[in-house]
PDB file of N, CA and C in Angstrom:
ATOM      1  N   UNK A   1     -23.153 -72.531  14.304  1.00  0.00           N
ATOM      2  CA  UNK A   1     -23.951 -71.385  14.700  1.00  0.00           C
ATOM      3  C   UNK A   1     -23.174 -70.489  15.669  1.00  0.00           C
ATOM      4  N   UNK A   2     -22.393 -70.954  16.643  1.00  0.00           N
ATOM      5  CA  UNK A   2     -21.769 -70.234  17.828  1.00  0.00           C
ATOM      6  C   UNK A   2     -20.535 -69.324  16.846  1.00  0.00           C
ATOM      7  N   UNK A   3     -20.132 -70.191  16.045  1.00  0.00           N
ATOM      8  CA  UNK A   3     -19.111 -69.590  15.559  1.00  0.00           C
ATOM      9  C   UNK A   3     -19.184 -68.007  14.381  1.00  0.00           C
ATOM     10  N   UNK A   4     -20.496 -68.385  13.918  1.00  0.00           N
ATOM     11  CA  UNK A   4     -21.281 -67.577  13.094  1.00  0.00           C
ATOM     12  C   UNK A   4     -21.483 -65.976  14.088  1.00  0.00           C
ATOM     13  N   UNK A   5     -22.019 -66.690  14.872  1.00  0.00           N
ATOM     14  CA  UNK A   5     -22.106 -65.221  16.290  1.00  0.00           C
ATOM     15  C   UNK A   5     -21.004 -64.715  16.644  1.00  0.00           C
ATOM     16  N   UNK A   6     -19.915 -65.636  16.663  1.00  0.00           N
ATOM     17  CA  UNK A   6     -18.271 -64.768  17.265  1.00  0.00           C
ATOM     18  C   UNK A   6     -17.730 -64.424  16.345  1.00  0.00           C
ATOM     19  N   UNK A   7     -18.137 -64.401  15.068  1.00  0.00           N
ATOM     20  CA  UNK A   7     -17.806 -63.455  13.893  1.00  0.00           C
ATOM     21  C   UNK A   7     -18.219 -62.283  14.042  1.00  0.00           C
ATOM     22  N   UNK A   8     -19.875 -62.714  14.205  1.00  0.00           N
ATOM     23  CA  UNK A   8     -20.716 -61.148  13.692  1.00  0.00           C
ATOM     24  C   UNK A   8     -20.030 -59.993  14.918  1.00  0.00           C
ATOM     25  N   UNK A   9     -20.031 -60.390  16.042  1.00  0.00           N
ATOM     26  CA  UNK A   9     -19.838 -59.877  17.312  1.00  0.00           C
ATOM     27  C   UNK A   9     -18.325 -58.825  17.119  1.00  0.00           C
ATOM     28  N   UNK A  10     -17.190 -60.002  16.622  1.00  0.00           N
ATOM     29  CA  UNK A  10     -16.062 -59.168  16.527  1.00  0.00           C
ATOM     30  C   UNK A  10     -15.804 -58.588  15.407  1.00  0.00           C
ATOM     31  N   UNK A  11     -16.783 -58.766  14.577  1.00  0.00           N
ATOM     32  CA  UNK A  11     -16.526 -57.437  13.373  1.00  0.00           C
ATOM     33  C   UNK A  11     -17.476 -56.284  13.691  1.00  0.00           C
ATOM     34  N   UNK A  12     -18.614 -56.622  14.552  1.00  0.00           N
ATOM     35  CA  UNK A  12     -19.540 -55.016  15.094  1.00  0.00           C
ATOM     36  C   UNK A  12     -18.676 -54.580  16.373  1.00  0.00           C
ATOM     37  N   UNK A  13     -17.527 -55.124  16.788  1.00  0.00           N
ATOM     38  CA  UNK A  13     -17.233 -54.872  18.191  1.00  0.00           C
ATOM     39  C   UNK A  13     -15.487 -53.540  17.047  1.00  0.00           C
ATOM     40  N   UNK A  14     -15.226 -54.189  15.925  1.00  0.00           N
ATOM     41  CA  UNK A  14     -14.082 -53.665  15.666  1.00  0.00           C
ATOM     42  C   UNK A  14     -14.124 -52.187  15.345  1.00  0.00           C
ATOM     43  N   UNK A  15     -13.269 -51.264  15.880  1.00  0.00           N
ATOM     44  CA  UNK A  15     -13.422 -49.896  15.405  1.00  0.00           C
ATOM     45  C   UNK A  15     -12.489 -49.032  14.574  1.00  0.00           C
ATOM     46  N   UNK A  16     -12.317 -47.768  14.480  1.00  0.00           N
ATOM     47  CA  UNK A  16     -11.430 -47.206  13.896  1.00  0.00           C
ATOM     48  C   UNK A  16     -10.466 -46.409  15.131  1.00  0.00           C
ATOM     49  N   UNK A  17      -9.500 -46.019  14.715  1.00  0.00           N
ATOM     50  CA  UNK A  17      -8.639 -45.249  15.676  1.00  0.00           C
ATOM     51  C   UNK A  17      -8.681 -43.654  15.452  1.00  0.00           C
ATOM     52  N   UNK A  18      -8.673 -43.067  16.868  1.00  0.00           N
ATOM     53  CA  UNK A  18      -8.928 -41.902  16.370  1.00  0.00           C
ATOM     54  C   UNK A  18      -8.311 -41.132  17.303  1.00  0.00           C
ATOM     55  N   UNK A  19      -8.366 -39.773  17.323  1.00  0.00           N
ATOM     56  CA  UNK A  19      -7.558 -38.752  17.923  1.00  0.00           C
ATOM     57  C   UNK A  19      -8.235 -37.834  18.676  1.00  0.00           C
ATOM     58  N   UNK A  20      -8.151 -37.668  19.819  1.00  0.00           N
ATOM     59  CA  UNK A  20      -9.156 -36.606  20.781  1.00  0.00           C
ATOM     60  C   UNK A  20      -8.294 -35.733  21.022  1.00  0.00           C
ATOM     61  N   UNK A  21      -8.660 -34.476  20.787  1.00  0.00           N
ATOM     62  CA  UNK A  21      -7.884 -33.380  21.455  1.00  0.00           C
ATOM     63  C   UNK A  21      -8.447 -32.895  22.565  1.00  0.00           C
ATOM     64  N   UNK A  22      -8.289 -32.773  23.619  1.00  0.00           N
ATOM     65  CA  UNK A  22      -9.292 -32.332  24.904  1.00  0.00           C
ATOM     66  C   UNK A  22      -8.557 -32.305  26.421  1.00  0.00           C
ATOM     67  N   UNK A  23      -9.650 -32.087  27.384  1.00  0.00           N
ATOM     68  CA  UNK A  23      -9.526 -32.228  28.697  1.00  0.00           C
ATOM     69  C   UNK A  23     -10.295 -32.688  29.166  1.00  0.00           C
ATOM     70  N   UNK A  24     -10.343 -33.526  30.310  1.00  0.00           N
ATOM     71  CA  UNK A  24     -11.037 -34.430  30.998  1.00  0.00           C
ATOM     72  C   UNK A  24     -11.985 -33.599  32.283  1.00  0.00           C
ATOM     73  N   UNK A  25     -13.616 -33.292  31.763  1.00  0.00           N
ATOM     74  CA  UNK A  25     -13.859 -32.410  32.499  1.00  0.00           C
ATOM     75  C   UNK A  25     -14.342 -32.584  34.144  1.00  0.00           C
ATOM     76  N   UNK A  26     -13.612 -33.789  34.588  1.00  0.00           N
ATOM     77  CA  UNK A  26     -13.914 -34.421  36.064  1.00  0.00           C
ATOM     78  C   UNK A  26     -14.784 -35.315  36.141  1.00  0.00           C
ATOM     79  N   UNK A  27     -15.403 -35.684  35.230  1.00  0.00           N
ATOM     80  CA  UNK A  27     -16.855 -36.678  35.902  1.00  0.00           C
ATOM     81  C   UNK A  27     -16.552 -37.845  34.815  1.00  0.00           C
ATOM     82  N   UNK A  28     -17.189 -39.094  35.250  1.00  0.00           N
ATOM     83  CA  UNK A  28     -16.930 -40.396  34.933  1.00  0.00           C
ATOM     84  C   UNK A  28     -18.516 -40.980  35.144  1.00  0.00           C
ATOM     85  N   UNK A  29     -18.545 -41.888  34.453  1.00  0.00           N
ATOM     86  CA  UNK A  29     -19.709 -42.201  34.300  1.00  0.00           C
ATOM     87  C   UNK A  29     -19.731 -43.948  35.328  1.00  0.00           C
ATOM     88  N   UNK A  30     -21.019 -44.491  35.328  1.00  0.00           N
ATOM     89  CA  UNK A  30     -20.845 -46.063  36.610  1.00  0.00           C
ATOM     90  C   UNK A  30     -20.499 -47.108  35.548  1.00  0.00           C
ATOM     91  N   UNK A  31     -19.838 -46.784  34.313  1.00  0.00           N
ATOM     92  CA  UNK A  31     -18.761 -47.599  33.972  1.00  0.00           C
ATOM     93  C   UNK A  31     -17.548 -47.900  33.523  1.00  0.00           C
ATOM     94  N   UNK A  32     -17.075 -46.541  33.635  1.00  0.00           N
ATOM     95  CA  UNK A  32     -15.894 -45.986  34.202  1.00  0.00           C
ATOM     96  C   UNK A  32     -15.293 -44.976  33.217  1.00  0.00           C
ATOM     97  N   UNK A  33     -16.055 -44.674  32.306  1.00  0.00           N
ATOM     98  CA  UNK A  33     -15.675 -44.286  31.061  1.00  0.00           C
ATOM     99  C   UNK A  33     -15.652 -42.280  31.677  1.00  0.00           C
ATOM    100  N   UNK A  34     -14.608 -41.835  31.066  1.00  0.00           N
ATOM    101  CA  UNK A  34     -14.522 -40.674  31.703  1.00  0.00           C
ATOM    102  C   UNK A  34     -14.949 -39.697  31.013  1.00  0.00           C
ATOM    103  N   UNK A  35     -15.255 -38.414  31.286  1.00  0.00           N
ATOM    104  CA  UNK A  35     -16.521 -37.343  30.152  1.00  0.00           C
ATOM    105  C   UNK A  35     -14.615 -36.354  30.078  1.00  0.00           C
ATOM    106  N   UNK A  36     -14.873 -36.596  28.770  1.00  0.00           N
ATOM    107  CA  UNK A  36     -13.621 -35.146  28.122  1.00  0.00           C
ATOM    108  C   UNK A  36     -14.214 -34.586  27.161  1.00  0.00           C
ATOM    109  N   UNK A  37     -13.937 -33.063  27.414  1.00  0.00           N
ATOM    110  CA  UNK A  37     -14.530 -32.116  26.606  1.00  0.00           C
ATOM    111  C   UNK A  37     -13.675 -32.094  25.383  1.00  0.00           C
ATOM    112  N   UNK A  38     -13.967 -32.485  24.504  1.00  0.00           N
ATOM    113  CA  UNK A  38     -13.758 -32.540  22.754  1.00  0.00           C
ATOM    114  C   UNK A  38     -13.032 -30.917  22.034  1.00  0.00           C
ATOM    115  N   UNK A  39     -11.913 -30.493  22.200  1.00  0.00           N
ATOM    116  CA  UNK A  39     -11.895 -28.956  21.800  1.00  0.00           C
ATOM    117  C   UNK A  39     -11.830 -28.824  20.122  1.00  0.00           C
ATOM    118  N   UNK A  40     -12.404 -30.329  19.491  1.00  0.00           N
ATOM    119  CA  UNK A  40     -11.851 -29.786  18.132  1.00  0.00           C
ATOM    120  C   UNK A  40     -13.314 -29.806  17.402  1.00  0.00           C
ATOM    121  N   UNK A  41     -14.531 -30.020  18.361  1.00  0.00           N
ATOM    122  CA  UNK A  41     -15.502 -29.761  18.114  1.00  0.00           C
ATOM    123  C   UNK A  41     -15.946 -28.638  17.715  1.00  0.00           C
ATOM    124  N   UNK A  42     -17.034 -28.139  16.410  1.00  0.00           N
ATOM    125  CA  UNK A  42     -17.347 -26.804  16.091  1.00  0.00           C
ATOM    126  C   UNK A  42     -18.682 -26.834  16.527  1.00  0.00           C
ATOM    127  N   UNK A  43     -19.735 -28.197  16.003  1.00  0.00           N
ATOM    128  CA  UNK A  43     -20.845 -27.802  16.519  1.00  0.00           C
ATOM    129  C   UNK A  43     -21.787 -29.138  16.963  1.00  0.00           C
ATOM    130  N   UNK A  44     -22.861 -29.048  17.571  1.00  0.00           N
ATOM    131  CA  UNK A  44     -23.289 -29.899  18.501  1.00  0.00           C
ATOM    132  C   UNK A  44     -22.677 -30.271  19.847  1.00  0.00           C
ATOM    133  N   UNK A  45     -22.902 -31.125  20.896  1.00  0.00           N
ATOM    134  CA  UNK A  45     -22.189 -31.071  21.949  1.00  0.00           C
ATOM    135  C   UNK A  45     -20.898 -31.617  22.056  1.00  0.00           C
ATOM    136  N   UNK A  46     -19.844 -30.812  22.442  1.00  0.00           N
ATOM    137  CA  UNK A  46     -18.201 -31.121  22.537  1.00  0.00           C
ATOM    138  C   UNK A  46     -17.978 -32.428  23.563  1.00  0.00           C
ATOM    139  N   UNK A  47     -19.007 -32.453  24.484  1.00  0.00           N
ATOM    140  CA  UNK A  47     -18.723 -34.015  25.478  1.00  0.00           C
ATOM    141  C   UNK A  47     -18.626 -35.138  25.051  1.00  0.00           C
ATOM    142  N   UNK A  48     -17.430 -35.363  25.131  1.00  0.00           N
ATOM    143  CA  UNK A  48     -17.300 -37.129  24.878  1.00  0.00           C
ATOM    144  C   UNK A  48     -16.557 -38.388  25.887  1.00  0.00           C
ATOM    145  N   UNK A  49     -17.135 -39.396  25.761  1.00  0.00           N
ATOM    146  CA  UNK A  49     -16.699 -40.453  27.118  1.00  0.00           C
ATOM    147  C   UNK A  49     -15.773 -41.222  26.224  1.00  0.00           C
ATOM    148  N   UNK A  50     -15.026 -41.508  27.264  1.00  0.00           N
ATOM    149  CA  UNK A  50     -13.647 -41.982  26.831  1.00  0.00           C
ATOM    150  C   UNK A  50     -13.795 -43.391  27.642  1.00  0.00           C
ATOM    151  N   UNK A  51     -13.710 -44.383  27.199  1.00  0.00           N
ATOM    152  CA  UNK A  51     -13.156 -45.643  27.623  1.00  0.00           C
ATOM    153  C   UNK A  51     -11.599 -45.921  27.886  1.00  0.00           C
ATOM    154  N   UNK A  52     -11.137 -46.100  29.384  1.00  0.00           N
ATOM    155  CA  UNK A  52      -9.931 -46.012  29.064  1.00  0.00           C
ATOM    156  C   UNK A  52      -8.922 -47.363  29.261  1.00  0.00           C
ATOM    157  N   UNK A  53      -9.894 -48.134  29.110  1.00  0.00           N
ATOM    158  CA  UNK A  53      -9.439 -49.900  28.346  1.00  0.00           C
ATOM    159  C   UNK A  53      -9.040 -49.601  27.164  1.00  0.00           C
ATOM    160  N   UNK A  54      -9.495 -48.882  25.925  1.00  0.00           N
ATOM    161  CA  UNK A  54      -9.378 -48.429  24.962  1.00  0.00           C
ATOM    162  C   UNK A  54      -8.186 -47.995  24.394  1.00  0.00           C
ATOM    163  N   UNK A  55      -7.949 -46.882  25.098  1.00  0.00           N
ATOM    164  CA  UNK A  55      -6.602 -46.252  25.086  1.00  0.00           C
ATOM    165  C   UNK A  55      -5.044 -46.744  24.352  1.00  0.00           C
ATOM    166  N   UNK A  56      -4.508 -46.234  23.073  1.00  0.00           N
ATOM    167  CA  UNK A  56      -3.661 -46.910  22.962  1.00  0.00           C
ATOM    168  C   UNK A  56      -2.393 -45.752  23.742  1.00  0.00           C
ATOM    169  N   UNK A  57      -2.541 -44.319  23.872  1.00  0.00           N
ATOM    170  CA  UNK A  57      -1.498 -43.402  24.590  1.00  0.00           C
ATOM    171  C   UNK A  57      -2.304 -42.314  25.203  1.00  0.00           C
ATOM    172  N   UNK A  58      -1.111 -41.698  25.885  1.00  0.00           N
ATOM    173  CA  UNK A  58      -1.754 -40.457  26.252  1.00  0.00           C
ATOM    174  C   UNK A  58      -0.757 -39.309  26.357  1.00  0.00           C
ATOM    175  N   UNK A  59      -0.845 -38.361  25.710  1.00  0.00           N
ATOM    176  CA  UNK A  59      -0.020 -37.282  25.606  1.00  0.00           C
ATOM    177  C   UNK A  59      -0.339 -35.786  27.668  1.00  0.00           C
ATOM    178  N   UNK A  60       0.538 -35.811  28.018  1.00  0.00           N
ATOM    179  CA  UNK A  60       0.017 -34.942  29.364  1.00  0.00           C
ATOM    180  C   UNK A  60       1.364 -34.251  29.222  1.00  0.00           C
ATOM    181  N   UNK A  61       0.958 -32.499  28.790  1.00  0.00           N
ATOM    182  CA  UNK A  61       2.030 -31.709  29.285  1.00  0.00           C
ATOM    183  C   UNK A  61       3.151 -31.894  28.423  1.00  0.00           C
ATOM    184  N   UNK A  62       2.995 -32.997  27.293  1.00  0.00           N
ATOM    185  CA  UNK A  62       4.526 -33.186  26.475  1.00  0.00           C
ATOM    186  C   UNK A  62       4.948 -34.142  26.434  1.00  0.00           C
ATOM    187  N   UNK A  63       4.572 -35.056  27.509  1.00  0.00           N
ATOM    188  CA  UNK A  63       4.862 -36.148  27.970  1.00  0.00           C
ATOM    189  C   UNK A  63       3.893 -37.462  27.573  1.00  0.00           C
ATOM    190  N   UNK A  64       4.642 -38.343  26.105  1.00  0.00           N
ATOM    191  CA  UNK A  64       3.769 -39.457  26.315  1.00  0.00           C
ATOM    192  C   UNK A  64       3.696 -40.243  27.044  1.00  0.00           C
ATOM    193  N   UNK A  65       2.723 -41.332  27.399  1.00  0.00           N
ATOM    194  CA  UNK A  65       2.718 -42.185  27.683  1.00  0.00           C
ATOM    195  C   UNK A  65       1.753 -43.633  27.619  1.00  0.00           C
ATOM    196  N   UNK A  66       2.504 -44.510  26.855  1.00  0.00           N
ATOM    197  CA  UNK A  66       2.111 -45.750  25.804  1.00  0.00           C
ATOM    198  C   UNK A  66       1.907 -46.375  26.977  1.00  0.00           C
ATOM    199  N   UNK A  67       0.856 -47.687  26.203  1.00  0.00           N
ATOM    200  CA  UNK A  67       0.274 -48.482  27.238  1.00  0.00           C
ATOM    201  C   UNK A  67       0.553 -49.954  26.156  1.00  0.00           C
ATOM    202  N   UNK A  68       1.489 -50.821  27.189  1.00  0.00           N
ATOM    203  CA  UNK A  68       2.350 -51.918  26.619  1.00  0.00           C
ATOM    204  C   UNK A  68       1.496 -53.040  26.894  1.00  0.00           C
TER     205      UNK A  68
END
């Protein structure tokens, strides 16, 4: 049974990878996840929270930087 649950768990926990184009519009939420405004949004709200456990890079200014 336990094992049945640490299946279901890490296949609803698994996601896809994806690409944000944006800026981080200052505010963070009480679990740490940070609010960036979405610029490739056309319609509905452009705010999106970013988890940044998540994170596999981050592009700033030209400059990547990978997280090993």
């Amino acid at each position: 049974m336990e094992a049945a649950i640490k299946k279901a768990v890490k296949r609803a926990l698994n996601g896809e990878e994806r690409i944000l184009v944006g800026y981080h519009n200052g505010s963070q939420d009480e679990f740490g996840r940070l609010g960036v405004f979405d610029m490739n949004i056309t319609s509905g709200s452009p705010n999106r929270l970013v988890d940044t456990r998540s994170l596999n890079y981050l592009i700033i200014k030209g400059t990547k930087y990978v997280v090993k």
